[in-house]
C-alpha atoms as a PDB file:
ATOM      1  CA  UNK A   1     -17.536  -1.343  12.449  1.00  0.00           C
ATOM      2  CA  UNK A   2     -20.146  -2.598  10.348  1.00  0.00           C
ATOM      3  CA  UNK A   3     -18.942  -5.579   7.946  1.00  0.00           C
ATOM      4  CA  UNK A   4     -15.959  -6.301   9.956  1.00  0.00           C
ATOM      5  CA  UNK A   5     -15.183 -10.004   9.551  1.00  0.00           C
ATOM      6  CA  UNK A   6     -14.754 -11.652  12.694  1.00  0.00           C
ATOM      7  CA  UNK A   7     -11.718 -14.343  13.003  1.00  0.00           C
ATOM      8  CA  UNK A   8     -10.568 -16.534  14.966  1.00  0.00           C
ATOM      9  CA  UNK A   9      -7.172 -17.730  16.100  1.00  0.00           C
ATOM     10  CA  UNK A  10      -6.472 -20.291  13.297  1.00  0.00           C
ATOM     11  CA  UNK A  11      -7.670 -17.642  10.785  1.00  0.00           C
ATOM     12  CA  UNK A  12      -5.150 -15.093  12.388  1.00  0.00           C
ATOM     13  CA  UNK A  13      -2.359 -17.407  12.043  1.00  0.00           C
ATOM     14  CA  UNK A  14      -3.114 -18.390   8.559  1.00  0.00           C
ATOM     15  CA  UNK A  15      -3.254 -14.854   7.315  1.00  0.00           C
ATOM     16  CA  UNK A  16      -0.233 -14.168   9.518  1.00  0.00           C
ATOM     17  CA  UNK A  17       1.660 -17.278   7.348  1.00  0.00           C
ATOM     18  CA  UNK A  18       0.457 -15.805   4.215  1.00  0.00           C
ATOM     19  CA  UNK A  19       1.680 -12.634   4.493  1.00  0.00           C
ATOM     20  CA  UNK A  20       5.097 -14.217   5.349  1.00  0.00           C
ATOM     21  CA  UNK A  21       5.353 -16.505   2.717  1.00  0.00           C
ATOM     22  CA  UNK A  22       2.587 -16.147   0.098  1.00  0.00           C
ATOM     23  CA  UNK A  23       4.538 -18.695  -2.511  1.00  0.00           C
ATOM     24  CA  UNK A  24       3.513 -21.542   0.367  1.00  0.00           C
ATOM     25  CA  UNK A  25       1.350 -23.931  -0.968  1.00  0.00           C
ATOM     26  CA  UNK A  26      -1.882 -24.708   0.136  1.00  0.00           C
ATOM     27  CA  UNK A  27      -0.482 -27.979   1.774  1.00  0.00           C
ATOM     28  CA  UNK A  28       2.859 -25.870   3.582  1.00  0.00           C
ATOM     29  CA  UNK A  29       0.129 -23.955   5.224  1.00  0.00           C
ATOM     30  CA  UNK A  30      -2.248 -26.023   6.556  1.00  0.00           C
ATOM     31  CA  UNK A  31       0.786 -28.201   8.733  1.00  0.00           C
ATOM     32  CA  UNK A  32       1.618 -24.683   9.589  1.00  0.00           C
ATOM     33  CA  UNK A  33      -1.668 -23.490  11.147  1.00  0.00           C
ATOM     34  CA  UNK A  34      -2.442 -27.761  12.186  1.00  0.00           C
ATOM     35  CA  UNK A  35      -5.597 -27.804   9.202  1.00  0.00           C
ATOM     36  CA  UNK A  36      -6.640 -30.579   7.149  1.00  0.00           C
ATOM     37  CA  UNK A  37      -5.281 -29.277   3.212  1.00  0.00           C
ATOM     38  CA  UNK A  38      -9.294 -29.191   2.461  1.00  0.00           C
ATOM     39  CA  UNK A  39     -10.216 -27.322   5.516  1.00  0.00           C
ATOM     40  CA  UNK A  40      -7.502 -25.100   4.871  1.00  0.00           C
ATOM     41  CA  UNK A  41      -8.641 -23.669   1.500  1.00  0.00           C
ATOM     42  CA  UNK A  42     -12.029 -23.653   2.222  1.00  0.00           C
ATOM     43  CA  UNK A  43     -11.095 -21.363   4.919  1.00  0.00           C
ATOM     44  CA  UNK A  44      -8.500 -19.267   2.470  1.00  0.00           C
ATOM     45  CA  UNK A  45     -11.284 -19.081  -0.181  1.00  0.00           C
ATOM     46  CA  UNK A  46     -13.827 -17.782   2.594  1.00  0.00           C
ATOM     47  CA  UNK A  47     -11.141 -15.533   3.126  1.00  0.00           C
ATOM     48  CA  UNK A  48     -10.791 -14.227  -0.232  1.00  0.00           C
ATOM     49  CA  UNK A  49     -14.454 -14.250  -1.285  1.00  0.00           C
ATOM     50  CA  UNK A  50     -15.037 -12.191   2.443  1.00  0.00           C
ATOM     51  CA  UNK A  51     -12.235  -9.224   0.389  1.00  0.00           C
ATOM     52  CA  UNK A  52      -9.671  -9.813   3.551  1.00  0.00           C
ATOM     53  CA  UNK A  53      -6.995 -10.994   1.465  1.00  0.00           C
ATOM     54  CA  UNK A  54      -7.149  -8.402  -1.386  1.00  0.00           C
ATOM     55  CA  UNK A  55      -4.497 -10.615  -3.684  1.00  0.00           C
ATOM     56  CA  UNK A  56      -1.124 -11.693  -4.319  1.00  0.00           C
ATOM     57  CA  UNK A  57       2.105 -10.263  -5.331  1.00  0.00           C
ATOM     58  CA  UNK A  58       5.724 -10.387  -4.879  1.00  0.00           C
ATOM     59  CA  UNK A  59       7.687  -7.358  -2.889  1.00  0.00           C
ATOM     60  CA  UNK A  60      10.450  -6.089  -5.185  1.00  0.00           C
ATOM     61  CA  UNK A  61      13.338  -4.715  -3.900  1.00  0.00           C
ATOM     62  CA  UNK A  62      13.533  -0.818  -5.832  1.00  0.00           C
ATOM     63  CA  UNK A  63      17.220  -0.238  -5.637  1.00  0.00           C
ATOM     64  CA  UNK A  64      17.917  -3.796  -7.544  1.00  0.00           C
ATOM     65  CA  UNK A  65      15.272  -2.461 -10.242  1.00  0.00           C
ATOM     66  CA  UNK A  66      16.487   0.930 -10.382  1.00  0.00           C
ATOM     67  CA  UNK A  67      14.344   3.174  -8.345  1.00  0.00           C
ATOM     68  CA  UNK A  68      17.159   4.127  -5.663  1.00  0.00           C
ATOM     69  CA  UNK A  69      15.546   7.485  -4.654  1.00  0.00           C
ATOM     70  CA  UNK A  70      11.566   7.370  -2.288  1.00  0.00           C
ATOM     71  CA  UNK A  71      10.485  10.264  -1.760  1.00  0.00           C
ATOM     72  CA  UNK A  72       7.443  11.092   0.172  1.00  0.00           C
ATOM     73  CA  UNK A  73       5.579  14.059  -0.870  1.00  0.00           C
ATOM     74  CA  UNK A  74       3.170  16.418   0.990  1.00  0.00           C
ATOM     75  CA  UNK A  75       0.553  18.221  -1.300  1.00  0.00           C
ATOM     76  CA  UNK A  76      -2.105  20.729  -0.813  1.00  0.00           C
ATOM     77  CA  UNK A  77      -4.861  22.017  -2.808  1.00  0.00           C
ATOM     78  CA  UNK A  78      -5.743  25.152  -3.999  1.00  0.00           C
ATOM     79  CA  UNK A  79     -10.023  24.175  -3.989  1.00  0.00           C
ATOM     80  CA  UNK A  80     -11.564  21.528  -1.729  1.00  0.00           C
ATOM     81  CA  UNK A  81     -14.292  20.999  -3.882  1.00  0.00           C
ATOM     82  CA  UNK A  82     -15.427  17.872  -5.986  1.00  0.00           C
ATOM     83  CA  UNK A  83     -14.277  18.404  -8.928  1.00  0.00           C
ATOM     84  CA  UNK A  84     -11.231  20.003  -7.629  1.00  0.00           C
ATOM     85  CA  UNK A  85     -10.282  16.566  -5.389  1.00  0.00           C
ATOM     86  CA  UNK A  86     -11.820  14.140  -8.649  1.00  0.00           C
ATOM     87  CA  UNK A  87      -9.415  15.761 -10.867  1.00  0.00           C
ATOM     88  CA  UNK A  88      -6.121  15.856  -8.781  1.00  0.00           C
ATOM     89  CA  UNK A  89      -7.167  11.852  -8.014  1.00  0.00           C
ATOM     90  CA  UNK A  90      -7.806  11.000 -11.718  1.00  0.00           C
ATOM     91  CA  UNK A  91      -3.618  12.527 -12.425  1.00  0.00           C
ATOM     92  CA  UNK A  92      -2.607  10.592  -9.620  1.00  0.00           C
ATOM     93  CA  UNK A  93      -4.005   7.262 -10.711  1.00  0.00           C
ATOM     94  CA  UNK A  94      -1.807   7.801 -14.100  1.00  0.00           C
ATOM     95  CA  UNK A  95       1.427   8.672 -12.458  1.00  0.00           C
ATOM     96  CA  UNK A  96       3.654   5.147 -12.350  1.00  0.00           C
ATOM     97  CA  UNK A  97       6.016   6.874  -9.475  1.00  0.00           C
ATOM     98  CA  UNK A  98       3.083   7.465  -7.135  1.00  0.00           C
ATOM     99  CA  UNK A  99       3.233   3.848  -5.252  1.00  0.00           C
ATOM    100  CA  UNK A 100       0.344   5.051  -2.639  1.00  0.00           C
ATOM    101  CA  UNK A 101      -1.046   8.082  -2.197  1.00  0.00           C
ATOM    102  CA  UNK A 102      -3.564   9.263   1.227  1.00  0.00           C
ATOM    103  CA  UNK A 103      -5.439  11.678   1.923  1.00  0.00           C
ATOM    104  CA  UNK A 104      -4.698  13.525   4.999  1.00  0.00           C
ATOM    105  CA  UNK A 105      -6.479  15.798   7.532  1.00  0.00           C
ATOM    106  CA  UNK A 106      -3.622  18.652   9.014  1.00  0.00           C
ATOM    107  CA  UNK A 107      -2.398  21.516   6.906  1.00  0.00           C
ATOM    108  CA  UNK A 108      -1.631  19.113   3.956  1.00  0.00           C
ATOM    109  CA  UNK A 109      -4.391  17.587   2.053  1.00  0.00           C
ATOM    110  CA  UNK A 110      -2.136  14.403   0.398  1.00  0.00           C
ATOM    111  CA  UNK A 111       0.619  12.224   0.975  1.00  0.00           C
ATOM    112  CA  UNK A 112       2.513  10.595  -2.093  1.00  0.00           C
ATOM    113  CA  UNK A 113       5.092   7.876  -1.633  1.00  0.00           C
ATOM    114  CA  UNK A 114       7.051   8.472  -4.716  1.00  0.00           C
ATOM    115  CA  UNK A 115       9.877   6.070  -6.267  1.00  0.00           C
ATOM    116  CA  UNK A 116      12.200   7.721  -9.135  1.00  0.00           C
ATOM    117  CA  UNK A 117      15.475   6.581 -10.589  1.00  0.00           C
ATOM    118  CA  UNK A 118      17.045   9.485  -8.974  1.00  0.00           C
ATOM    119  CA  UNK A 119      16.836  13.314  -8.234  1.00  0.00           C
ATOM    120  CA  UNK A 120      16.626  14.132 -11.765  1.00  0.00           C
ATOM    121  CA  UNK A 121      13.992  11.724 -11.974  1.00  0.00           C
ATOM    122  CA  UNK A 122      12.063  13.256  -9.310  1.00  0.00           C
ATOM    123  CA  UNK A 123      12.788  17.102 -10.332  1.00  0.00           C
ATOM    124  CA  UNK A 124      11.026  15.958 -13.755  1.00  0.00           C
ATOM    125  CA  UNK A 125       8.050  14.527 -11.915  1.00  0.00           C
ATOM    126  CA  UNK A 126       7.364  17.390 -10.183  1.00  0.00           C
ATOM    127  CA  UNK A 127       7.851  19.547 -12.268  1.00  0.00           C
ATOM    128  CA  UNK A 128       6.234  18.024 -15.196  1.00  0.00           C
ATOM    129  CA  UNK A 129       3.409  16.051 -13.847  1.00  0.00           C
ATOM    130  CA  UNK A 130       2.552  17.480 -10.188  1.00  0.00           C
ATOM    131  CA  UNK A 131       3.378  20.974 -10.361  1.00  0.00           C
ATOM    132  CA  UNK A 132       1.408  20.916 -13.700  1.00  0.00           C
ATOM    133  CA  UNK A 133      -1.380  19.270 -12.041  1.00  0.00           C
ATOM    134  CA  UNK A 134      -4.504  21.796 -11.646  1.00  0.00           C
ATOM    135  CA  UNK A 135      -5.062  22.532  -8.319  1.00  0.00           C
ATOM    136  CA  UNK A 136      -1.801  21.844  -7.168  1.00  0.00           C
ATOM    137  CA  UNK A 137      -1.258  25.078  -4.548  1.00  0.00           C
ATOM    138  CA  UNK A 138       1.602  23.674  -2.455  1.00  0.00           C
ATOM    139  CA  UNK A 139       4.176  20.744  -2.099  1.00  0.00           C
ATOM    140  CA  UNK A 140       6.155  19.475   0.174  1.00  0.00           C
ATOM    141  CA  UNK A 141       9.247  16.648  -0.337  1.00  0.00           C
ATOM    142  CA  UNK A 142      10.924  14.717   1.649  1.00  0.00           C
ATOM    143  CA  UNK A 143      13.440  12.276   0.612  1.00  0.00           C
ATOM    144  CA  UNK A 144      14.040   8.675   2.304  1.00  0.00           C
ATOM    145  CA  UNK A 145      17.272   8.476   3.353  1.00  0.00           C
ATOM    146  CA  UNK A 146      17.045   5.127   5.150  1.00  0.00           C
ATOM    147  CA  UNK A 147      14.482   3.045   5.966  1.00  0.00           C
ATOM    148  CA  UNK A 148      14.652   1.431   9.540  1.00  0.00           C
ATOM    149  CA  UNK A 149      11.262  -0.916   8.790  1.00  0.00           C
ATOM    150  CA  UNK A 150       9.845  -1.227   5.846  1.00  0.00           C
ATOM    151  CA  UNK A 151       6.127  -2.390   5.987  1.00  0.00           C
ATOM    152  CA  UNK A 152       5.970  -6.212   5.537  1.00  0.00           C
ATOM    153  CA  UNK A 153       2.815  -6.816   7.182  1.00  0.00           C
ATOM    154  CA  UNK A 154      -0.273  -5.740   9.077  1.00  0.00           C
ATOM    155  CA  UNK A 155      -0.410  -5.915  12.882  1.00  0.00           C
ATOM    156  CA  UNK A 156      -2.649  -9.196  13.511  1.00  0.00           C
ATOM    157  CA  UNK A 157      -1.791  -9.640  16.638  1.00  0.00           C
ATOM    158  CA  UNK A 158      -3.817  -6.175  17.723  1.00  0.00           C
ATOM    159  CA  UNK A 159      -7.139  -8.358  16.309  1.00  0.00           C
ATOM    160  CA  UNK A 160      -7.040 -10.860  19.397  1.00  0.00           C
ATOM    161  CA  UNK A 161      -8.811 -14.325  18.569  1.00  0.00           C
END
């Protein structure tokens, strides 16, 4: 793949302990991945200046806030043209329940993971926002009822080094 940063194993465990704990402070991680503190942000800076750690955030937990319902929602188009795609991606960019949305190949075009208060929450939504949407032709829900892994972090150890 062209671009593809190349790492090697003290890189890999670095972004490994970052993605664990990204409150650790520069110092925490260098004893952690055996780095001098310098070395150790020169080589997170590198990092971040290369785009392969895209930022920092904290992981909420969305019953404790108030979004106990994720749904994840299949959509297809009516038109698979420009303008058609542009405008169904400009609506989903507004939409604060849409947490991720991909585009697909198959007999769906989209996939929307959703996060609403609760059903009512979600009947709104799609009603009022995606249903509404132009160029919606079909949808398809399906609602989380528990989640055996939620994603915590990419697979590093499939990049070798």
């Amino acid at each position: 793949m062209a671009g593809e940063v190349q790492f090697d194993r003290t890189d890999l465990r670095l972004l490994a302990e970052i993605q664990r704990d990204g409150r650790a402070t520069n110092a925490e991680l260098a004893t952690r991945v055996n780095l001098s503190p310098s070395a150790c942000l020169r080589r997170l800076q590198r990092l971040e200046g290369e785009g392969v750690i895209a930022g920092y955030g904290a992981r909420l937990e969305p019953r404790h806030i108030g979004l106990g319902l994720q749904a994840f929602v299949r959509v297809q188009l009516e038109k698979h043209d420009q303008a058609a795609i542009a405008r169904f991606a400009d609506s989903v960019v507004e939409w604060d329940e849409v947490v991720a949305c991909h585009a697909l190949t198959g007999d769906m075009d989209y996939l929307l993971q959703i996060y609403v208060r609760d059903l009512e929450h979600f009947s709104s939504f799609l009603l009022d926002k995606l249903l509404n949407a132009s160029g919606v032709a079909d949808v398809n829900s399906s609602f989380v009822l528990r989640t055996v892994k939620p994603f915590r972090a990419l697979p590093l150890s499939q990049l070798g080094g």
